[in-house]
C-alpha atoms as a PDB file:
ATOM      1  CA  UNK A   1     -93.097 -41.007  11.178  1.00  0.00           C
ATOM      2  CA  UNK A   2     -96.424 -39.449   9.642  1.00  0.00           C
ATOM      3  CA  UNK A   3     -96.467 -35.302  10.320  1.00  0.00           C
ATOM      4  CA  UNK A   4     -99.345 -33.583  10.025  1.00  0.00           C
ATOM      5  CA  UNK A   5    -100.300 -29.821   8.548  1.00  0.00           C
ATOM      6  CA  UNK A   6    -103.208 -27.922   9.859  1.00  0.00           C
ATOM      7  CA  UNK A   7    -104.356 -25.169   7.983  1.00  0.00           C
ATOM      8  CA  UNK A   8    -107.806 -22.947   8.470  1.00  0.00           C
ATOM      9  CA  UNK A   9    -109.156 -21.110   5.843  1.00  0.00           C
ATOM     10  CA  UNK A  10    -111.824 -18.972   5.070  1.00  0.00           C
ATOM     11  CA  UNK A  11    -113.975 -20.162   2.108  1.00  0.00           C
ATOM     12  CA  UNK A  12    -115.597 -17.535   0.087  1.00  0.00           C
ATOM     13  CA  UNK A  13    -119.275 -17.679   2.133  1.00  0.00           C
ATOM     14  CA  UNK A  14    -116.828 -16.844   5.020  1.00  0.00           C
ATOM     15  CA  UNK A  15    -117.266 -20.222   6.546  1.00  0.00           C
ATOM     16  CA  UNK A  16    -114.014 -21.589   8.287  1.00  0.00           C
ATOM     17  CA  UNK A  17    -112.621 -24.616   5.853  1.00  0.00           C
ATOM     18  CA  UNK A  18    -110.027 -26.553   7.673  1.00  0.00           C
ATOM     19  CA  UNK A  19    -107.142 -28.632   5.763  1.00  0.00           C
ATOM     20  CA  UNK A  20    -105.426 -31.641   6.905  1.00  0.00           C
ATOM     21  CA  UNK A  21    -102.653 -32.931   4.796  1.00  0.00           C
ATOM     22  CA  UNK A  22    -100.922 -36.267   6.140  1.00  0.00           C
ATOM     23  CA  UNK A  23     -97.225 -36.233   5.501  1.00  0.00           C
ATOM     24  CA  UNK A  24     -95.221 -39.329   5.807  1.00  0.00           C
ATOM     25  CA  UNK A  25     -91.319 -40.392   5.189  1.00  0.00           C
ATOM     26  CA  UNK A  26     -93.132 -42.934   3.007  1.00  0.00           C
ATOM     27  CA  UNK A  27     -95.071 -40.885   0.794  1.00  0.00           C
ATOM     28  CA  UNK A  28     -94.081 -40.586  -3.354  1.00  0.00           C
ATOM     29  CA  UNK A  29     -94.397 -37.462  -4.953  1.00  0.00           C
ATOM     30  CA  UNK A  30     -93.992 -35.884  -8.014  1.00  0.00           C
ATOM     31  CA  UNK A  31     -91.059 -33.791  -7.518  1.00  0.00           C
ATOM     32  CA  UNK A  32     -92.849 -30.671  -7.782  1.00  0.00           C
ATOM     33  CA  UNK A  33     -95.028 -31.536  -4.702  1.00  0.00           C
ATOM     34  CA  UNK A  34     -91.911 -32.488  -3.177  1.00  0.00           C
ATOM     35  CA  UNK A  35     -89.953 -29.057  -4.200  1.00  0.00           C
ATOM     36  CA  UNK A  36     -93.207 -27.217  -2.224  1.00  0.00           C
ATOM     37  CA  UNK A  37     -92.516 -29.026   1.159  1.00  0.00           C
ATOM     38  CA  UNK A  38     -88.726 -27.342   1.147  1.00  0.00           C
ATOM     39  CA  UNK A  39     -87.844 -23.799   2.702  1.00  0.00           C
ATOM     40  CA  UNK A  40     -86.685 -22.071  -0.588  1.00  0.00           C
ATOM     41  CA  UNK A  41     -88.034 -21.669  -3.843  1.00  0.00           C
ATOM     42  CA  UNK A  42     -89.419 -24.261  -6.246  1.00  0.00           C
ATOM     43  CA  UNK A  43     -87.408 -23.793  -9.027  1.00  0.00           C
ATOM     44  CA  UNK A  44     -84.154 -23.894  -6.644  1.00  0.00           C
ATOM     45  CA  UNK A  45     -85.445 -27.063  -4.764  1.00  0.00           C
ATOM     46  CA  UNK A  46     -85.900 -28.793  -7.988  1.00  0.00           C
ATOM     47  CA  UNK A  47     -82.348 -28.501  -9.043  1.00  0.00           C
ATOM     48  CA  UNK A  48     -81.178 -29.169  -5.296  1.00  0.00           C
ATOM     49  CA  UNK A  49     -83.199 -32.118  -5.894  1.00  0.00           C
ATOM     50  CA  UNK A  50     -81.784 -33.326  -9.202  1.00  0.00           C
ATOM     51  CA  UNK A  51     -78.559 -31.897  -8.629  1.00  0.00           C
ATOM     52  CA  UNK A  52     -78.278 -34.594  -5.025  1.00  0.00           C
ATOM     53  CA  UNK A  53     -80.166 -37.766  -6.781  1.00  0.00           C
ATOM     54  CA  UNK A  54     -83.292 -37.627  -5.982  1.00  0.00           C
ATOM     55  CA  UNK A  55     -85.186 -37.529  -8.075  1.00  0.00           C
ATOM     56  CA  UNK A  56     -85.638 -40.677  -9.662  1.00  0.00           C
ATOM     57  CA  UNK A  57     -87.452 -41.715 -12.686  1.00  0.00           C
ATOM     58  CA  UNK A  58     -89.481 -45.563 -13.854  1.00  0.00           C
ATOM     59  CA  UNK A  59     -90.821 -45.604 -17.525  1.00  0.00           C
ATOM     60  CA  UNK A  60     -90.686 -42.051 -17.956  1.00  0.00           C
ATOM     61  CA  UNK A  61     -92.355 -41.061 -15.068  1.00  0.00           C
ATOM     62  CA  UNK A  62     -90.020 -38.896 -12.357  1.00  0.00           C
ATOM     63  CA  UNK A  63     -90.682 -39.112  -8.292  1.00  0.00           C
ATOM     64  CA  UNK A  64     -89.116 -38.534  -4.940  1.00  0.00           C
ATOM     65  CA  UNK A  65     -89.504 -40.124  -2.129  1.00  0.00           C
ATOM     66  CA  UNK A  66     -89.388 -37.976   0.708  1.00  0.00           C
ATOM     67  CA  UNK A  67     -87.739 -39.739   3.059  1.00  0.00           C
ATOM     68  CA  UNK A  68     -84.631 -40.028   0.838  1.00  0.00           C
ATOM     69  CA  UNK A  69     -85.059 -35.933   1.214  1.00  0.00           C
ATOM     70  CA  UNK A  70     -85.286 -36.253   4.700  1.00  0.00           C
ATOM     71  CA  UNK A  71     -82.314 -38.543   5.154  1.00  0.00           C
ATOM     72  CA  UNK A  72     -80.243 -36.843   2.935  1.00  0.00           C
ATOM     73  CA  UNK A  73     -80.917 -33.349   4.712  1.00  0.00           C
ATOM     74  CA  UNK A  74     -80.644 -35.538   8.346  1.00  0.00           C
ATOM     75  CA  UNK A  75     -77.233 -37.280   7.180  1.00  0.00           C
ATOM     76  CA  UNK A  76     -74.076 -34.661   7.647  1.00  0.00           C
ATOM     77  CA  UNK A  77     -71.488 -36.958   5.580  1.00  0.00           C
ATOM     78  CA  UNK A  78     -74.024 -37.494   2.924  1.00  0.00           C
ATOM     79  CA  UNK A  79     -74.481 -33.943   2.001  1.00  0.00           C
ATOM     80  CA  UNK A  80     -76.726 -32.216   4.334  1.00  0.00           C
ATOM     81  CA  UNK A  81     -75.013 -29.560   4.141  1.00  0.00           C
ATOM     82  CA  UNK A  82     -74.769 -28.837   0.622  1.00  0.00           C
ATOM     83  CA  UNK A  83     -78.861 -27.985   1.548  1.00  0.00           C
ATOM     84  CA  UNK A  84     -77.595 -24.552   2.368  1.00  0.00           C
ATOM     85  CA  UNK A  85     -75.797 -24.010  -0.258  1.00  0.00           C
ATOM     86  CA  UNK A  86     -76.896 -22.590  -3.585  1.00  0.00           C
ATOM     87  CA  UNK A  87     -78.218 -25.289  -6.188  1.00  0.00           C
ATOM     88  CA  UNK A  88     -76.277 -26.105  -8.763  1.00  0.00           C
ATOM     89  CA  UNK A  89     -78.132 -25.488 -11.973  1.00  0.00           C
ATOM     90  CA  UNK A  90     -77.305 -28.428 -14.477  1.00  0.00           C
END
């Protein structure tokens, strides 16, 4: 499933700049653009992240993919609810 986020701004000539960001189950991300695309703070969703396996890592290089994030949120026996509780800070 591909979502999609609108957003108008206002560039500084005060011409109307509109944004279009493409966000699928499939995409990769860095886990800090991942942390941004979760309801609480960066730092928090970072640990949530490591903290549930997530965050995975090939030569060095660390990435989520976001429908992991998704299922795991979606999936009440596979820790979806531990999303509302505090991160554990390792």
């Amino acid at each position: 499933m591909t979502m999609h986020r609108l957003e108008v701004r206002t560039n500084d000539d005060g011409m109307a700049v509109i944004l279009l960001e493409m966000q699928s189950a499939a995409d990769v991300l860095s886990p800090t653009a991942a942390a941004k695309r979760l309801p609480m703070a960066n730092s928090d969703a970072l640990a949530w992240m490591r903290c549930s396996g997530l965050v995975h890592e090939i030569e060095g290089r660390r990435f989520v993919i976001w429908g992991d994030v998704l299922d795991f949120i979606r999936d009440p026996t596979g820790g979806g609810m531990r999303f509302l509780d505090p991160p554990v800070r390792p």
